[in-house]
N, C-alpha and C. Protein backbone atom coordinates (compact mmCIF):
# COMPACT_ATOMS: atom_id res chain seq x y z
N UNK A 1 -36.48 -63.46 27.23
CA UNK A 1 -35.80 -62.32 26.67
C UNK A 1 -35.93 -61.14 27.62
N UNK A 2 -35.20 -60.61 27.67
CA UNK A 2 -34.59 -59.51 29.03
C UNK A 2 -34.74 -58.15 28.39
N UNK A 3 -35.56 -56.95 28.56
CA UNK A 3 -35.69 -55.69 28.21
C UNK A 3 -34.64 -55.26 28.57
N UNK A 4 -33.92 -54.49 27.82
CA UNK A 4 -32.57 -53.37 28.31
C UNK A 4 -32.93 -52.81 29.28
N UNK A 5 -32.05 -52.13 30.01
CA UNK A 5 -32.67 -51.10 30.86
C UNK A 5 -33.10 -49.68 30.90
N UNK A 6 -32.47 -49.24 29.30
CA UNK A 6 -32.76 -48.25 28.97
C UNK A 6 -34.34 -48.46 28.34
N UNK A 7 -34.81 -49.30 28.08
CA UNK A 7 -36.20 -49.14 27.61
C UNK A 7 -37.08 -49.31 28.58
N UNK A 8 -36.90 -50.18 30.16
CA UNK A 8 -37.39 -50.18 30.96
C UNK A 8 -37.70 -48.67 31.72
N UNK A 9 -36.65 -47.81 31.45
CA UNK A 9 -36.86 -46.55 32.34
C UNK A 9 -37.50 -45.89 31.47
N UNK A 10 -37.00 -45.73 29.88
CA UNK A 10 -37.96 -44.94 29.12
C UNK A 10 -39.58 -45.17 29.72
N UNK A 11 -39.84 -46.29 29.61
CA UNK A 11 -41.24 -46.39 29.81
C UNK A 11 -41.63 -45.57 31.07
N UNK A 12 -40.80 -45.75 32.31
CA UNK A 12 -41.27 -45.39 33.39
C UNK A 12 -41.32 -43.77 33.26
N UNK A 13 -40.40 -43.21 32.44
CA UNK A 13 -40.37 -41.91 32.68
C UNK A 13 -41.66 -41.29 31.46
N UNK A 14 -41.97 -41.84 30.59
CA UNK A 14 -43.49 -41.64 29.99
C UNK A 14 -44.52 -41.81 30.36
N UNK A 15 -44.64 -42.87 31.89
CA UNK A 15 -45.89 -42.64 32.62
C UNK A 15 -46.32 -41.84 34.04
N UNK A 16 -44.76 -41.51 34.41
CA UNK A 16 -44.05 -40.71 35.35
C UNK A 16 -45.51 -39.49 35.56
N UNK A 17 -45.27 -38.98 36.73
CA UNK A 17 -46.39 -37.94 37.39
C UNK A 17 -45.28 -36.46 36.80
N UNK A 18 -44.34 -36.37 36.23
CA UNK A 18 -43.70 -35.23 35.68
C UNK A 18 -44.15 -34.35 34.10
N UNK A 19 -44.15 -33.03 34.73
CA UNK A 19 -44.58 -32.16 33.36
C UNK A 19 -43.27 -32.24 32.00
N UNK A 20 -42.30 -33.08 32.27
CA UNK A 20 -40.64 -32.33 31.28
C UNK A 20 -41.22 -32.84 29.38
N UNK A 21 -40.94 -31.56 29.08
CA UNK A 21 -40.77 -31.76 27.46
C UNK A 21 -39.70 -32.37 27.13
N UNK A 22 -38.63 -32.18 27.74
CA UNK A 22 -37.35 -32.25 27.10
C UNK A 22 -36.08 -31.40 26.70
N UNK A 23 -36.76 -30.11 26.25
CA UNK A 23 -36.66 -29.14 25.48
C UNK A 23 -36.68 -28.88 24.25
N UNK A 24 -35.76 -28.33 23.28
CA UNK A 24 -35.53 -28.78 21.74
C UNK A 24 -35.49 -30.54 21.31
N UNK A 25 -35.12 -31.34 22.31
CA UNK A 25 -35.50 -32.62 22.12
C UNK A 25 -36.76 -33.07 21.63
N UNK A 26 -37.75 -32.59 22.31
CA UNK A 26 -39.07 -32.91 22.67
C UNK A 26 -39.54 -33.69 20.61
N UNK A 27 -39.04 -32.95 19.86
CA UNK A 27 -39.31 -33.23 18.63
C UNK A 27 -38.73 -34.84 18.03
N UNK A 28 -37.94 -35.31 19.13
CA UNK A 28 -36.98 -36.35 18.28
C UNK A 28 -37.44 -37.25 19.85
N UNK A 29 -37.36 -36.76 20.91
CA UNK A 29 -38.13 -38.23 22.21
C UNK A 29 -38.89 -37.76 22.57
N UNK A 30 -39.88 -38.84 22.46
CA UNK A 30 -41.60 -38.52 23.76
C UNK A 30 -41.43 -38.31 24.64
N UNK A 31 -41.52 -37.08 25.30
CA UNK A 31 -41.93 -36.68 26.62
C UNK A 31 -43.45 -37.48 27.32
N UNK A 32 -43.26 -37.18 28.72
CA UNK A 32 -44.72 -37.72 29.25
C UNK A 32 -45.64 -36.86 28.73
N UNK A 33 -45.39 -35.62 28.47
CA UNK A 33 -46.26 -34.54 27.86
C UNK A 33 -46.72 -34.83 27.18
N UNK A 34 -45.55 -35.24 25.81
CA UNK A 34 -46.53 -35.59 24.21
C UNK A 34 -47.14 -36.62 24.15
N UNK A 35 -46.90 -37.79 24.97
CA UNK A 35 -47.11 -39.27 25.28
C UNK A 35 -48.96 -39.09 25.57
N UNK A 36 -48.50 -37.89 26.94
CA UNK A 36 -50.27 -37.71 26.90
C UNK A 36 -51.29 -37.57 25.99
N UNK A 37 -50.47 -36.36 25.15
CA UNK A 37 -51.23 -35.90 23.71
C UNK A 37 -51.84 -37.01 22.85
N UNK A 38 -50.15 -37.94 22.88
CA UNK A 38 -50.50 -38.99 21.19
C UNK A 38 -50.64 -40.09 21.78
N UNK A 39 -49.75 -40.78 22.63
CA UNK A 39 -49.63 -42.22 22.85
C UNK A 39 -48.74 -42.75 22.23
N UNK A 40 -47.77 -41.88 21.42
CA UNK A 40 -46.89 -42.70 20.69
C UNK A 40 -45.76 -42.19 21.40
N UNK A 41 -44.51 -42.39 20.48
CA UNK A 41 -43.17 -42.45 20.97
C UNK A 41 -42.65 -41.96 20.26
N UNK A 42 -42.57 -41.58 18.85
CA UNK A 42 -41.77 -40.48 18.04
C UNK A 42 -42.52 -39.45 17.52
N UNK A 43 -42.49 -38.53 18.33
CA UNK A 43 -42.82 -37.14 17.64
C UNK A 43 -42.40 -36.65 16.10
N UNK A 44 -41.18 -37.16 15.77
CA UNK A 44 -41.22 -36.69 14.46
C UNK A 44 -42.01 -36.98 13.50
N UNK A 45 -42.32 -38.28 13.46
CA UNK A 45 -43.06 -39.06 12.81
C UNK A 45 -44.60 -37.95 13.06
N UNK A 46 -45.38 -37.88 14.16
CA UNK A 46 -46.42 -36.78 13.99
C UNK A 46 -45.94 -35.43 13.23
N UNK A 47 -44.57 -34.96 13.62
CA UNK A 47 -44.61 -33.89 12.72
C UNK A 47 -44.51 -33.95 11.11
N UNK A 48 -44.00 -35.12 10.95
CA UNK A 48 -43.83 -35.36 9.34
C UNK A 48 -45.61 -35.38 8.36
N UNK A 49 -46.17 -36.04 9.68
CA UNK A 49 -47.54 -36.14 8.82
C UNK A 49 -48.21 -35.07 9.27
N UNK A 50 -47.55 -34.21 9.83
CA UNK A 50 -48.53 -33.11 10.66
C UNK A 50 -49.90 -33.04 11.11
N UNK A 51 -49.33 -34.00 12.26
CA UNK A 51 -50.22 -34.35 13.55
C UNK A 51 -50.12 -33.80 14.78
N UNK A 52 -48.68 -33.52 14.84
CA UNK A 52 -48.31 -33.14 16.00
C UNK A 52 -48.75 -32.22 16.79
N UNK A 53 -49.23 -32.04 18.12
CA UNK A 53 -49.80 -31.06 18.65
C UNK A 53 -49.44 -31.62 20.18
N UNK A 54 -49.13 -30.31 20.69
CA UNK A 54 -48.63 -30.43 22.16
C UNK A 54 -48.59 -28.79 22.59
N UNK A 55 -49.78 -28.47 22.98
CA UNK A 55 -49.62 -27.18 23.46
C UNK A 55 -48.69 -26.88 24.50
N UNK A 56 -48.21 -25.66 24.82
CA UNK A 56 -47.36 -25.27 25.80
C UNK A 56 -47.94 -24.82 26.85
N UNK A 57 -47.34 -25.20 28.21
CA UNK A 57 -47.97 -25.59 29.70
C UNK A 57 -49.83 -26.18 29.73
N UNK A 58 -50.06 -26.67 28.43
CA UNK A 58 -51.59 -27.57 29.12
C UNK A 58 -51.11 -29.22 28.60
N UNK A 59 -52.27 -29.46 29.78
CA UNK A 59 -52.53 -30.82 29.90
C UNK A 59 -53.93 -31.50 29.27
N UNK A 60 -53.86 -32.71 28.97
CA UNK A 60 -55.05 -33.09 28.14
C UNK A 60 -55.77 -32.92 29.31
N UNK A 61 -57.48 -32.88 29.38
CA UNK A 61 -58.22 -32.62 30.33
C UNK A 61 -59.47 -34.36 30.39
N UNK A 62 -59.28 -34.61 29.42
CA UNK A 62 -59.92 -35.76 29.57
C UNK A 62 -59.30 -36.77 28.36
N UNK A 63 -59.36 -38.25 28.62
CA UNK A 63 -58.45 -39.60 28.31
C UNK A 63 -59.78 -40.11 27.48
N UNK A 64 -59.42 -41.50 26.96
CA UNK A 64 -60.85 -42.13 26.48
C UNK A 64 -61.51 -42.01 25.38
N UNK A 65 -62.88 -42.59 25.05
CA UNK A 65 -63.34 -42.38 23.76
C UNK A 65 -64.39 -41.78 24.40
N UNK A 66 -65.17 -40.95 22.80
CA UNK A 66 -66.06 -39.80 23.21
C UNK A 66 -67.46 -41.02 23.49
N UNK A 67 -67.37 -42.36 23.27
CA UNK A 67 -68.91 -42.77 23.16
C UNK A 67 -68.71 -43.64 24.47
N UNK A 68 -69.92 -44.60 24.77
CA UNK A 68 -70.08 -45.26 25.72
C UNK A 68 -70.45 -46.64 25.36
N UNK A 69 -70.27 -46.57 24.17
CA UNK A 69 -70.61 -48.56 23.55
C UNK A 69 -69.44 -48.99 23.62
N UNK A 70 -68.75 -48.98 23.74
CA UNK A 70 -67.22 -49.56 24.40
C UNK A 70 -67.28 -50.70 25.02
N UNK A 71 -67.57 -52.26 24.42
CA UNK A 71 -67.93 -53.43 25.09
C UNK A 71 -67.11 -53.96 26.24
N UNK A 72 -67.82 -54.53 26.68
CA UNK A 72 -67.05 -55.28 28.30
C UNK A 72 -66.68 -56.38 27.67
N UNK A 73 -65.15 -56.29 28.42
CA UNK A 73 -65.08 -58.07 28.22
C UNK A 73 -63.18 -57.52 27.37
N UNK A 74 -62.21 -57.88 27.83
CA UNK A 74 -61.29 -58.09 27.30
C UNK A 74 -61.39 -58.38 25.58
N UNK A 75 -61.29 -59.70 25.25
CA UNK A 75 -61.70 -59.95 23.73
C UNK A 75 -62.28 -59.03 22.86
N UNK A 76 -63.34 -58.25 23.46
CA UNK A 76 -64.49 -57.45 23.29
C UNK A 76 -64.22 -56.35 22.83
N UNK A 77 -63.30 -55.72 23.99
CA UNK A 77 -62.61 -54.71 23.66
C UNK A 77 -61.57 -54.34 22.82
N UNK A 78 -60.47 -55.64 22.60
CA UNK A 78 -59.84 -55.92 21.46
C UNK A 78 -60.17 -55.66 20.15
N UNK A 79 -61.27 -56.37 19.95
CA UNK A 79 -61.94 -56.80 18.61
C UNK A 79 -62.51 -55.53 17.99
N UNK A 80 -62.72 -54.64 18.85
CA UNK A 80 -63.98 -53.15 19.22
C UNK A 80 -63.46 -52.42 18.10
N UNK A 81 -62.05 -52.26 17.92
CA UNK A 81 -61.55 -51.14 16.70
C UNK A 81 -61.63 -51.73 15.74
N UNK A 82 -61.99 -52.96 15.50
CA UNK A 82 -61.38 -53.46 14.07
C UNK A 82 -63.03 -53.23 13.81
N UNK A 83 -63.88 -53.02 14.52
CA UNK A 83 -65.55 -53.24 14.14
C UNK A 83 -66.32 -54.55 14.22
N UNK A 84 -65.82 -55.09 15.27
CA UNK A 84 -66.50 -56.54 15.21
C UNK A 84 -67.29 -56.12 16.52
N UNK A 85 -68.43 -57.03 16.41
CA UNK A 85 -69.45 -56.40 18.02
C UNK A 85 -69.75 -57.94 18.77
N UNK A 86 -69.64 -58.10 19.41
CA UNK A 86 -69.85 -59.31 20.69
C UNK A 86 -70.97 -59.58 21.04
N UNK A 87 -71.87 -60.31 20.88
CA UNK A 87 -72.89 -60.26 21.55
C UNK A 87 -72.99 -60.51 22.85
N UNK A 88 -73.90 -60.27 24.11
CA UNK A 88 -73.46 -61.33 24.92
C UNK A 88 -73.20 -62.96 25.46
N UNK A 89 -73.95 -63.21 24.70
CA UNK A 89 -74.28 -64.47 24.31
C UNK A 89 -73.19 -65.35 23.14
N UNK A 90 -72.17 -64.58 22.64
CA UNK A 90 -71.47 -64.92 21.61
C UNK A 90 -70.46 -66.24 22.35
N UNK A 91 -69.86 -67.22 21.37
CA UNK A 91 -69.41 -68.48 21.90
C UNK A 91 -68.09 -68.13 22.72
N UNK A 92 -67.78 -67.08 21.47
CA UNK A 92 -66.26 -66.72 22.28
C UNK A 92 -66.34 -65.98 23.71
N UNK A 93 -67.02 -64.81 23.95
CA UNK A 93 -67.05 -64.20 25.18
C UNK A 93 -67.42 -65.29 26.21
N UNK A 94 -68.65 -66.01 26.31
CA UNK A 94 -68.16 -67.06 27.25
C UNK A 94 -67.67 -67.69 27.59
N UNK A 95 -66.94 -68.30 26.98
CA UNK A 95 -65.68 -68.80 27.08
C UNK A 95 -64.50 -68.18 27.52
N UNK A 96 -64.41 -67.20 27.52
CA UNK A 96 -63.32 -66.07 27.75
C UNK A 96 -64.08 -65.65 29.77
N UNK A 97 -65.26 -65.85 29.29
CA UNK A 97 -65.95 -65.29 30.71
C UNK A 97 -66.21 -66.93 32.25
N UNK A 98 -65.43 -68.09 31.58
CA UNK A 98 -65.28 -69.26 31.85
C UNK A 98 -64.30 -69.79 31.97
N UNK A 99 -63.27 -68.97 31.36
CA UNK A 99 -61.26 -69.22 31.57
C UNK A 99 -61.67 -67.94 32.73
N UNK A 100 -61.58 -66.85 32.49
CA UNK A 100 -61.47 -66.24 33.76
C UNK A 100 -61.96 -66.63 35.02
N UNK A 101 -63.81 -67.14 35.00
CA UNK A 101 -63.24 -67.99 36.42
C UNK A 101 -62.85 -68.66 36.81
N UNK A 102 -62.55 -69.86 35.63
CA UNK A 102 -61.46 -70.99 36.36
C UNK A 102 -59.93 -70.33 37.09
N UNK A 103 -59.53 -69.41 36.57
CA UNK A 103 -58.13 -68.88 37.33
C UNK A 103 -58.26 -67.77 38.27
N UNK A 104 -59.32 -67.63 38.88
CA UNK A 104 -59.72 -66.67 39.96
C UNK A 104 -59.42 -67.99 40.86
C-alpha cells in the first residue's frame, strides 16, 4: 500500500528545521511548531479539550520524560506506558536481545 503524497510531505514538513505556524490555520493543521508542543496533528481537537498551548515565538526547550527509569530494550520501552516493568532477566527481553543479534 502506497502513502499519497500529500501525507508523505505533511510528515516531512512537521519534522522540517522550520519555525511556520501557518497562520489563522495553525488551529485546524499542525504546524512543526505545535507538533513540537503536542505531537499530535489536530490542534482543534487540543483546543476542544483545552489543551492547547503553543506560545508565540518560543520553542520547547527540552523533549523526553522528566524520569530516568525509562527501560532499555525496544519491547521494554513499548510495554513502559502501559506499566509493565522488564526485568533483565525476563524470557521475553532475551529473546528480543537474541533476534537482534541474529540480524546484525
Amino acid at each position: 500500500m502506497e502513502l499519497p503524497r500529500h501525507s508523505l510531505l505533511y510528515a516531512l514538513l512537521l519534522h522540517a528545521n522550520v519555525s511556520w505556524t501557518y497562520g489563522r490555520l495553525r488551529y485546524l493543521i499542525a504546524s512543526r511548531t505545535f507538533h513540537r508542543w503536542h505531537h499530535g496533528l489536530f490542534p482543534f481537537i487540543d483546543l476542544a479539550f483545552g489543551t492547547f498551548y503553543m506560545p508565540p515565538g518560543r520553542q520547547p526547550q527540552r523533549f523526553g520524560t522528566s524520569n530516568d527509569d525509562v527501560p532499555d530494550g525496544l519491547l521494554a520501552q513499548l510495554a513502559y506506558p502501559f506499566g509493565f516493568r522488564f526485568r533483565k532477566t525476563s524470557r521475553l527481553l532475551m529473546w528480543a536481545q537474541r533476534t537482534r543479534m541474529k540480524s546484525e
